[in-house]
N, C-alpha and C. Protein backbone atom coordinates (compact mmCIF):
# COMPACT_ATOMS: atom_id res chain seq x y z
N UNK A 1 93.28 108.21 112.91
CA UNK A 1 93.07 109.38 113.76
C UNK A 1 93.28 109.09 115.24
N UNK A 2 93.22 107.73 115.72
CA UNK A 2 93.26 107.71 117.03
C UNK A 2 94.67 108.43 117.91
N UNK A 3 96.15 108.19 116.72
CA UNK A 3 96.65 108.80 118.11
C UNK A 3 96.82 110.52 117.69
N UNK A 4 96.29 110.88 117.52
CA UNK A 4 95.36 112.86 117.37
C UNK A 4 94.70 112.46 118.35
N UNK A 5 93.69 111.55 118.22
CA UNK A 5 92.24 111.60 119.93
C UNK A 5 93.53 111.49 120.82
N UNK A 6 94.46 110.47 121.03
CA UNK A 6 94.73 110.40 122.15
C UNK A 6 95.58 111.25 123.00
N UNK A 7 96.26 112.53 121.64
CA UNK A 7 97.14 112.94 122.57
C UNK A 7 96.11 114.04 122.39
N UNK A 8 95.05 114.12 122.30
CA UNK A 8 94.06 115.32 123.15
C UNK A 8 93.15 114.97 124.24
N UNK A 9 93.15 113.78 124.85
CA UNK A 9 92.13 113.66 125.81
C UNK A 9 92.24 114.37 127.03
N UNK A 10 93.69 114.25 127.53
CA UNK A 10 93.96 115.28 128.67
C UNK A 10 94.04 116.63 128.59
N UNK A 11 94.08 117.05 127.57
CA UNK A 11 94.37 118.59 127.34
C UNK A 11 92.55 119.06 127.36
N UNK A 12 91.97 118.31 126.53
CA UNK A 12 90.56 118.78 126.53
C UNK A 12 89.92 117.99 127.18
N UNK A 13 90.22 117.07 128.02
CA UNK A 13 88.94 116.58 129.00
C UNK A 13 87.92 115.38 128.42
N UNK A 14 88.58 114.37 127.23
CA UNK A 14 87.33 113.52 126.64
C UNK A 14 88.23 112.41 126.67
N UNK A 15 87.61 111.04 126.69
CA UNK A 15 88.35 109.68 126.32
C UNK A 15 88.18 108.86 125.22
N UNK A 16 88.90 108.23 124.19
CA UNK A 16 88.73 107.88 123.09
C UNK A 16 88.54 106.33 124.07
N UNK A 17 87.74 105.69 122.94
CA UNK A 17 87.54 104.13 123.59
C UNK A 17 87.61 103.44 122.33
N UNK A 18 88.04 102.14 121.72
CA UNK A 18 88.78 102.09 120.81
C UNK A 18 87.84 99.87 120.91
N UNK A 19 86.28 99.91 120.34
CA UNK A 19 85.42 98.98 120.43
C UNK A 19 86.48 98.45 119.36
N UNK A 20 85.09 96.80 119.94
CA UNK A 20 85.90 95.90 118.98
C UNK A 20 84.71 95.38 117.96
N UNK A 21 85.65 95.32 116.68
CA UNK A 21 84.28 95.45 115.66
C UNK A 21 83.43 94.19 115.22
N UNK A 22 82.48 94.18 114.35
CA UNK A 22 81.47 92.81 114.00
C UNK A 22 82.69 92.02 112.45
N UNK A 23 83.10 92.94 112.13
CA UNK A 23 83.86 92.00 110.86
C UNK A 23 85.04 91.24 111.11
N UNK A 24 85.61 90.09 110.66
CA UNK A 24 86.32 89.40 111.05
C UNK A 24 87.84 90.19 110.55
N UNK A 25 87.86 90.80 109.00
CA UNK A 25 88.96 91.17 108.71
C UNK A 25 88.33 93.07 107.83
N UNK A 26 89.26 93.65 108.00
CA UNK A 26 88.87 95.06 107.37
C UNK A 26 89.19 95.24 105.90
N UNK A 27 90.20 94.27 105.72
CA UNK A 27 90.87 94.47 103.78
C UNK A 27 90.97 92.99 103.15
N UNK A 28 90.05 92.77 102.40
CA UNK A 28 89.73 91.78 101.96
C UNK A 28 90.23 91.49 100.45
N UNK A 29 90.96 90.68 99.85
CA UNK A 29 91.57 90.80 98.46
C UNK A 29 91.28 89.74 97.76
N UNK A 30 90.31 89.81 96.68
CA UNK A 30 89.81 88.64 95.86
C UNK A 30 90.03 88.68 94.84
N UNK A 31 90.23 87.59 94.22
CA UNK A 31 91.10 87.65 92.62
C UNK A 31 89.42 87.64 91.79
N UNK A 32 89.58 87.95 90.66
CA UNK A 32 88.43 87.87 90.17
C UNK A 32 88.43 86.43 89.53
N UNK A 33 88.03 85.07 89.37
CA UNK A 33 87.76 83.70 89.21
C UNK A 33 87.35 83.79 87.94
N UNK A 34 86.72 84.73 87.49
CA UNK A 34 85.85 84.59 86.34
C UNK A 34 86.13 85.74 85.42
N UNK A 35 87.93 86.30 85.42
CA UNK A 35 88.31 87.57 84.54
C UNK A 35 88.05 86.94 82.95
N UNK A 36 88.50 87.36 82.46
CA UNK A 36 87.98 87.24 80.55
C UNK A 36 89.27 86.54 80.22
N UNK A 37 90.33 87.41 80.74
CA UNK A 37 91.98 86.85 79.60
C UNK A 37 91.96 85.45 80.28
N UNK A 38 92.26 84.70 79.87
CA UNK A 38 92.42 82.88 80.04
C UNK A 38 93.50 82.52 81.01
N UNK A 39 94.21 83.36 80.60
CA UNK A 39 96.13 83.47 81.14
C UNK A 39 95.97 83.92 82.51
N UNK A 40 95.07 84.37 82.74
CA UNK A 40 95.00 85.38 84.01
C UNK A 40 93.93 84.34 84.55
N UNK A 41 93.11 84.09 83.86
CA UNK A 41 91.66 83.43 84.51
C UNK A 41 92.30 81.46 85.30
N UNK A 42 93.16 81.45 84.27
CA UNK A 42 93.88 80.03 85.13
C UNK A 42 94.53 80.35 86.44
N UNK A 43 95.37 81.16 86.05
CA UNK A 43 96.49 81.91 87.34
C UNK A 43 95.87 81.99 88.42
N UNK A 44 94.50 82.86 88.41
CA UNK A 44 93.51 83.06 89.74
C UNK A 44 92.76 81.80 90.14
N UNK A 45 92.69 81.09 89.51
CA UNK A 45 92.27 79.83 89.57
C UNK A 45 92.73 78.93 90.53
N UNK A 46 94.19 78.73 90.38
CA UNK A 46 95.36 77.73 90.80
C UNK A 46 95.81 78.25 92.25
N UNK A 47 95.20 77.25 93.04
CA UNK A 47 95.26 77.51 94.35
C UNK A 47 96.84 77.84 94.88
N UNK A 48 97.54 77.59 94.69
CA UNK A 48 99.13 77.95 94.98
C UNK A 48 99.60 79.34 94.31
N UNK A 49 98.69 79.95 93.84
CA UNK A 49 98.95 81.25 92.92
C UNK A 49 98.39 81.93 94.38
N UNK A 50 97.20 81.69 94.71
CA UNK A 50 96.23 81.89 95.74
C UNK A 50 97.16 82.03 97.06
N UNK A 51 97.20 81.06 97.59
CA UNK A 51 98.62 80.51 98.88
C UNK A 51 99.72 81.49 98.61
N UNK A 52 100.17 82.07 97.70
CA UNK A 52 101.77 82.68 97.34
C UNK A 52 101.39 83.60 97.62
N UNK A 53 99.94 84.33 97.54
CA UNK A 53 100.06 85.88 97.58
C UNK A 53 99.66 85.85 98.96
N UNK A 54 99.23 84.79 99.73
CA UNK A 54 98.86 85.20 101.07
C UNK A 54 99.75 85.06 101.91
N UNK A 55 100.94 84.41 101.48
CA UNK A 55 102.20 84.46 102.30
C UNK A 55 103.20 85.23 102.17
N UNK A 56 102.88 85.69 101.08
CA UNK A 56 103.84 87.21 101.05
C UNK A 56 103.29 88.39 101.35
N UNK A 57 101.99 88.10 102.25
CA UNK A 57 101.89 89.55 102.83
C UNK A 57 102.22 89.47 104.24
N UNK A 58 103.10 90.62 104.64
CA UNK A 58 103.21 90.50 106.48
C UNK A 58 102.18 91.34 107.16
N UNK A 59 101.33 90.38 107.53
CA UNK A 59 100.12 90.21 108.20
C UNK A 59 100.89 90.96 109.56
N UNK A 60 101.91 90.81 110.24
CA UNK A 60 102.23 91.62 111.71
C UNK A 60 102.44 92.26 111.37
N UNK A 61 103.11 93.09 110.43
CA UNK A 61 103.57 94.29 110.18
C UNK A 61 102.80 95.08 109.86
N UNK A 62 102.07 95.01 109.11
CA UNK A 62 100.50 95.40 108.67
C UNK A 62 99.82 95.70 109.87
N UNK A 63 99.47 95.04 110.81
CA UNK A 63 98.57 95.13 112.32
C UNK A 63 99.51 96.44 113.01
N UNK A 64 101.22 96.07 113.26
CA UNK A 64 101.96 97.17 114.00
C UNK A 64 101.56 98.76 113.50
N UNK A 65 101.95 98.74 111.71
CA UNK A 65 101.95 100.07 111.36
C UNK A 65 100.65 100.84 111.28
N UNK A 66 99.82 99.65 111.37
CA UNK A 66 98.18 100.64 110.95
C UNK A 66 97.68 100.42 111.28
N UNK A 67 97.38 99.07 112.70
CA UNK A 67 96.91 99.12 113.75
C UNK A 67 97.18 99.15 115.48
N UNK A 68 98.63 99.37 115.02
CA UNK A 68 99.18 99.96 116.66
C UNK A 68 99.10 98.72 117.66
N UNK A 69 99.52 97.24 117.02
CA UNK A 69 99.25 96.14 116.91
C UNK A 69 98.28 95.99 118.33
N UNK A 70 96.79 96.63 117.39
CA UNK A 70 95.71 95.93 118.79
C UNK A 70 95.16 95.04 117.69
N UNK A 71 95.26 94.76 116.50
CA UNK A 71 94.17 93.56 115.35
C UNK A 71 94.90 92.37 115.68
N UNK A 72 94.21 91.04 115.22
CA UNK A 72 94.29 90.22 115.29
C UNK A 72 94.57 89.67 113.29
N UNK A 73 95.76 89.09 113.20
CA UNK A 73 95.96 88.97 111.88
C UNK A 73 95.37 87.37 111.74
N UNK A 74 94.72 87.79 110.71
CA UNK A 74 94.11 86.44 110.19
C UNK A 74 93.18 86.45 108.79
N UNK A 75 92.88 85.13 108.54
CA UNK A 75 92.11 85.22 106.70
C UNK A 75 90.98 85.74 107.03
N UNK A 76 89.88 86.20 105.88
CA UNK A 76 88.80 86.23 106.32
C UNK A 76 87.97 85.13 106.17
N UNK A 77 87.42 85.30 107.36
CA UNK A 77 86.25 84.20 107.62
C UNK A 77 85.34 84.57 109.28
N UNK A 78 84.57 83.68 109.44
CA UNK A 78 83.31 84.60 110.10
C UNK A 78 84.86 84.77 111.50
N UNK A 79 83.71 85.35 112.80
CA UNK A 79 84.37 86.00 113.78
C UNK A 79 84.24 84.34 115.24
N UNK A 80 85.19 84.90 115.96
CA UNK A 80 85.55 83.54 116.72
C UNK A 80 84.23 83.27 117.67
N UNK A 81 83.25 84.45 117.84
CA UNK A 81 81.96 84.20 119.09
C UNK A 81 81.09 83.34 117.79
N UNK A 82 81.20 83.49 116.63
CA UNK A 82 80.15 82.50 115.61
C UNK A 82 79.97 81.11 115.90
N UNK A 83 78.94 80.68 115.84
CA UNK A 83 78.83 79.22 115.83
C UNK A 83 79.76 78.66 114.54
N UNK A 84 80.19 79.58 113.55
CA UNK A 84 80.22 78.48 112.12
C UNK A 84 81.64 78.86 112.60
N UNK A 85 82.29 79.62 113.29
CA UNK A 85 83.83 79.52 113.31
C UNK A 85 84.80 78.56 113.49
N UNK A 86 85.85 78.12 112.56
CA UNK A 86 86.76 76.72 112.32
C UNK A 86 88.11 78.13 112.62
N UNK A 87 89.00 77.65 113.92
CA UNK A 87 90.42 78.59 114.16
C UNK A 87 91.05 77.88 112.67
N UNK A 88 91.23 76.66 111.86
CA UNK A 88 91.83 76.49 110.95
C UNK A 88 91.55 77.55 109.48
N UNK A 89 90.15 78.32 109.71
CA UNK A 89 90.01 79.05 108.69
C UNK A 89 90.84 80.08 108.91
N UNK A 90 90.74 80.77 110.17
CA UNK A 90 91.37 81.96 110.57
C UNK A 90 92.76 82.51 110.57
N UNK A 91 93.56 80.78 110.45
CA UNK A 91 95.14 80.59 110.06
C UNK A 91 95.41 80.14 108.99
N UNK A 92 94.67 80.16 108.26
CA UNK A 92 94.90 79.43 107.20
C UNK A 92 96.18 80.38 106.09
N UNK A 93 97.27 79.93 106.21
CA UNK A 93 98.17 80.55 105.17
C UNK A 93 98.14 82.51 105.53
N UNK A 94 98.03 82.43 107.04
CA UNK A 94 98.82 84.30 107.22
C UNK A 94 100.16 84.23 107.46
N UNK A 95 100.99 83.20 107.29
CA UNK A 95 101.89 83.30 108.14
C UNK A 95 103.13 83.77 107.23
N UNK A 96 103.93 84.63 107.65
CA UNK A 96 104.50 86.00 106.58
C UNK A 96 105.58 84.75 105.84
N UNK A 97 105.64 84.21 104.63
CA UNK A 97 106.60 83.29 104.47
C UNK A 97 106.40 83.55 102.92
N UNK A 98 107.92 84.73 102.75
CA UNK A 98 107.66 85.23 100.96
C UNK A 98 109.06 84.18 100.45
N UNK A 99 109.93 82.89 100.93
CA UNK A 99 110.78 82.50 100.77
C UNK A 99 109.48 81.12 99.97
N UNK A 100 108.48 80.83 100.70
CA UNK A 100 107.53 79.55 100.46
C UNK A 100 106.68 80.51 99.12
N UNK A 101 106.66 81.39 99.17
CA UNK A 101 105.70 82.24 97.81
C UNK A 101 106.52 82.30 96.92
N UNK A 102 107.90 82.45 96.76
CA UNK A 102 108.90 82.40 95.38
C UNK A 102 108.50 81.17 95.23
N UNK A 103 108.49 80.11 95.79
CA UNK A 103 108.50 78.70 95.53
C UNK A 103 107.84 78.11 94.99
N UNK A 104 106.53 78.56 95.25
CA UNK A 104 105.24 78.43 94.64
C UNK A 104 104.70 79.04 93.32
N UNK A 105 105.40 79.92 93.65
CA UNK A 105 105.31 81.16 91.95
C UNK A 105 106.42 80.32 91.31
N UNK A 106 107.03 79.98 91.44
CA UNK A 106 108.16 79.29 90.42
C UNK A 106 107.71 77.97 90.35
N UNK A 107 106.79 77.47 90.95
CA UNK A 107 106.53 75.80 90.77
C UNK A 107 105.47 76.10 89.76
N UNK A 108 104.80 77.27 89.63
CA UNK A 108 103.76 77.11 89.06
C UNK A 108 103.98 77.73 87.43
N UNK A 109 105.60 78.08 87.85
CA UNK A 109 105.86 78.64 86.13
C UNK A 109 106.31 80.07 85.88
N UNK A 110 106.02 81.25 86.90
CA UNK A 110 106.09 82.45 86.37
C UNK A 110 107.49 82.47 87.32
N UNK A 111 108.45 83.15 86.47
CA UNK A 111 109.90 83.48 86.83
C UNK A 111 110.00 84.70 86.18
N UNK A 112 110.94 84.94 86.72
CA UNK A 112 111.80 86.53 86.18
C UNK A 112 112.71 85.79 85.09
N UNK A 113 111.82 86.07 83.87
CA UNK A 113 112.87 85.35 82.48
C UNK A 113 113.91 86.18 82.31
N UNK A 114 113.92 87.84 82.61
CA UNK A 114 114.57 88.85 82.00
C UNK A 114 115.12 89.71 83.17
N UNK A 115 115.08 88.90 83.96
CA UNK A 115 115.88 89.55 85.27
C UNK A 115 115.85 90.99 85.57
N UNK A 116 114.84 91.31 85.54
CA UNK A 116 113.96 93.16 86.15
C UNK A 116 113.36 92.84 87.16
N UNK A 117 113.50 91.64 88.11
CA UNK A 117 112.44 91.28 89.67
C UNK A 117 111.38 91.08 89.22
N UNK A 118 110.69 91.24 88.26
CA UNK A 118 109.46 91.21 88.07
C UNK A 118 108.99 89.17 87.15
N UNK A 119 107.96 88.83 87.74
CA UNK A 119 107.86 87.57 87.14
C UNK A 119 107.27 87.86 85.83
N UNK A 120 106.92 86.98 84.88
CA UNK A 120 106.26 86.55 83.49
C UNK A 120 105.71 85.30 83.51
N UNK A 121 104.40 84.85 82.60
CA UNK A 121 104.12 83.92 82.54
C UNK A 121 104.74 83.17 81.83
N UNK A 122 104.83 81.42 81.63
CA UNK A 122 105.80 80.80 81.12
C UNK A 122 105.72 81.03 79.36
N UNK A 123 104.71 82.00 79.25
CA UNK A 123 105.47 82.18 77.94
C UNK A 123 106.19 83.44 77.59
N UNK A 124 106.75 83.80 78.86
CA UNK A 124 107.14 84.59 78.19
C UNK A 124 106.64 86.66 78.40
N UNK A 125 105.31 86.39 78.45
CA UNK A 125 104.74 87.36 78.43
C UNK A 125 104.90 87.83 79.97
N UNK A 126 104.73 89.60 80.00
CA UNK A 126 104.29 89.92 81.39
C UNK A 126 103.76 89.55 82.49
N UNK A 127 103.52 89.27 83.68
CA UNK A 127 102.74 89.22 84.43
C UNK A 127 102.36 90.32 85.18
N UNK A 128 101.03 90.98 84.81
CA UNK A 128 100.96 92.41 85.52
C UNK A 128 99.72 92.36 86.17
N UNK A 129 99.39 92.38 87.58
CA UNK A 129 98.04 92.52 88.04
C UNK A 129 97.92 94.14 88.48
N UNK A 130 96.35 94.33 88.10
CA UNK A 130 95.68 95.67 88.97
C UNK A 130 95.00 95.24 89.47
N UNK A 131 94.89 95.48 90.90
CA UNK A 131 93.81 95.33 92.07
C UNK A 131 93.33 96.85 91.92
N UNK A 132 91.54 96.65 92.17
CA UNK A 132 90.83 97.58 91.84
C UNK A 132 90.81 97.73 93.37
N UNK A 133 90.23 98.96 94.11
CA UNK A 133 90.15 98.77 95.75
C UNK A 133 88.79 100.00 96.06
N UNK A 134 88.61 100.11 96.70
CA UNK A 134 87.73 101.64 97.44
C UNK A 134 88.00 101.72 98.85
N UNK A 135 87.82 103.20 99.20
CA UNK A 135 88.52 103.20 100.25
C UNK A 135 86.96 103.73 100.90
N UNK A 136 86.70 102.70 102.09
CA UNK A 136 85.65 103.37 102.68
C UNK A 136 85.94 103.28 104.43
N UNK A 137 85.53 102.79 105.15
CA UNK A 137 85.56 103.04 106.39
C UNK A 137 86.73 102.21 106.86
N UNK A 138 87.75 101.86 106.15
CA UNK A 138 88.74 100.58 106.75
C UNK A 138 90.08 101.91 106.31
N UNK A 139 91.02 101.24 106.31
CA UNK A 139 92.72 102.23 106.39
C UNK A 139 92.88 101.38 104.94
N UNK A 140 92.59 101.38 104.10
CA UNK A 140 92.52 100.48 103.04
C UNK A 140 94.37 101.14 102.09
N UNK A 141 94.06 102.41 102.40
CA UNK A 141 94.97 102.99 101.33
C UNK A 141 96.34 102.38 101.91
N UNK A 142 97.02 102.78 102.86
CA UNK A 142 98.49 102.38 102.97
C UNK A 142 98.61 100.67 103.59
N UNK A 143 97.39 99.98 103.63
CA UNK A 143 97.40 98.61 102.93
C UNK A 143 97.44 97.94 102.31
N UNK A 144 97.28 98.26 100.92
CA UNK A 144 97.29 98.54 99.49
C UNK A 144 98.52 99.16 99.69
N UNK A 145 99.30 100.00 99.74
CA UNK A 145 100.66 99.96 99.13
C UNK A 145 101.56 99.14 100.10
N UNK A 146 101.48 98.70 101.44
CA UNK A 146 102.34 97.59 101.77
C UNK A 146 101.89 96.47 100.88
N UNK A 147 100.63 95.90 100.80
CA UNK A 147 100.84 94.77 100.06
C UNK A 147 101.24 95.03 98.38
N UNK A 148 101.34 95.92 97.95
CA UNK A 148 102.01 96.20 96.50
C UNK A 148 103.94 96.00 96.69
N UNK A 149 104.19 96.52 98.07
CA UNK A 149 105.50 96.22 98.52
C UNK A 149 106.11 94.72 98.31
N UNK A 150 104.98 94.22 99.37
CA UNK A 150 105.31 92.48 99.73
C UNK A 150 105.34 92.01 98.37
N UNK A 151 104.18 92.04 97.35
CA UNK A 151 104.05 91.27 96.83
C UNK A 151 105.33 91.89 95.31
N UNK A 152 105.93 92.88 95.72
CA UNK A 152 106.64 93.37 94.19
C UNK A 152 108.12 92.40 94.68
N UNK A 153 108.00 92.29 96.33
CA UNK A 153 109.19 91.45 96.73
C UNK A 153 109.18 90.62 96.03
N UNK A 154 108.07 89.28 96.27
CA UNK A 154 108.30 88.02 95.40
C UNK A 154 108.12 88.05 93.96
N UNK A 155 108.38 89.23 93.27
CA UNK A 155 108.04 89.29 91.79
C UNK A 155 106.68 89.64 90.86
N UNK A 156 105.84 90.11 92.08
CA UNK A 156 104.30 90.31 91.32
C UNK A 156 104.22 91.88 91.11
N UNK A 157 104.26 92.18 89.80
CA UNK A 157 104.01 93.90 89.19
C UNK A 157 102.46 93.82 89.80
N UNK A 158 102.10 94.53 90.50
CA UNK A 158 100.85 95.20 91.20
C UNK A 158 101.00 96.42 91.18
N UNK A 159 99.59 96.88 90.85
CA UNK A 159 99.21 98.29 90.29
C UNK A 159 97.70 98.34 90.65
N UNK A 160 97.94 99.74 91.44
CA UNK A 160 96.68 99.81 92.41
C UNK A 160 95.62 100.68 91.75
N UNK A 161 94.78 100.71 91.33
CA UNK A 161 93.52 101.47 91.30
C UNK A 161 92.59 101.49 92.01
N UNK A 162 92.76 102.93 92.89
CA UNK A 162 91.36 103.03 93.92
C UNK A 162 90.00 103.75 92.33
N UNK A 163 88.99 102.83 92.71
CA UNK A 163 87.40 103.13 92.32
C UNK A 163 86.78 103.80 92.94
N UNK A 164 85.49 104.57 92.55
CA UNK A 164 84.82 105.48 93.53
C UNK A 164 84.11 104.40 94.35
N UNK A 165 83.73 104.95 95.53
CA UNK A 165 83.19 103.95 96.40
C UNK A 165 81.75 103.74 96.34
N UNK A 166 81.07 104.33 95.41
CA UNK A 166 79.77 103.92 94.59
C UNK A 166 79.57 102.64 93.68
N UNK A 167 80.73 102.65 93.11
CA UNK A 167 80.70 101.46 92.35
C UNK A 167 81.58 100.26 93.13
N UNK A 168 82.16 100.68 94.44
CA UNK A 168 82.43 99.05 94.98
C UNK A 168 81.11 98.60 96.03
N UNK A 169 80.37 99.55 96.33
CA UNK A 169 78.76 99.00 96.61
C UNK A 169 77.62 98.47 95.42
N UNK A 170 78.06 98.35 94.66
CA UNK A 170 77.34 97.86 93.81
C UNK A 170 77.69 96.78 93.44
């Protein structure tokens, strides 16, 4: 909504002021560690599965389109005035590199056996993730479909389901 406030401040007389917030990052994406299928539960497991999806998201592009690049792109972890803050957490693997994420998805086995862009696990089978999401006070929604973008680049079928936002507080 901000640029609606902004191109009304002069016409009606008010100023939008645009604070800076207590959370370190607004869209946070966690694999579930402990899913049921085995196939999936290793995959989330294996830190380079981990690394591939964080380098195929463009973290600047993301800040330009949906934050009018005033954010600061980085992992989550606490905020830089914290005592517990390490800058190595904060860089850790944003840096937009989907040429180093094929690399990694292919070192680790899942290729496009059947040549549709889309990867499979080495046996063969699909590889299909759904990220569950809720959309509450963050721009969550057209973040969620850039990173369904990035990541369909390097071969990952992602499929978004927003949840009611009752059950992502719980």
């Amino acid at each position: 909504d901000i640029p609606l406030f902004k191109m009304g401040e002069k016409m009606h007389g008010f100023s939008t002021y645009i604070w800076n917030r207590l959370q370190g990052v607004d869209v946070v994406i966690q694999p579930n560690l402990t899913v049921e299928i085995p196939e999936m539960r290793r995959l989330f497991r294996d830190f380079r599965f981990r690394k591939a999806l964080s380098l195929a998201i463009n973290r600047d592009e993301i800040n330009t389109i949906v934050y009018f690049d005033r954010a600061t792109p980085r992992q989550t972890t606490v905020i830089p005035s914290s005592v517990f803050y390490e800058e190595s957490f904060e860089n850790a693997y944003i840096a937009y590199d989907p040429d180093e994420s094929r690399d990694l998805l292919d070192e680790i086995g899942l290729l496009d056996r059947n040549d549709d862009g889309l990867r499979e696990y080495p046996d063969g089978n699909p590889l299909s993730i759904t990220l569950e999401w809720a959309d509450l006070e963050t721009p969550k929604g057209i973040i969620m479909e850039l990173v369904t973008e990035y990541w369909r680049d390097v071969g990952i079928d992602l499929h978004l389901k927003q949840v009611d936002n009752g059950l992502q507080a719980s």
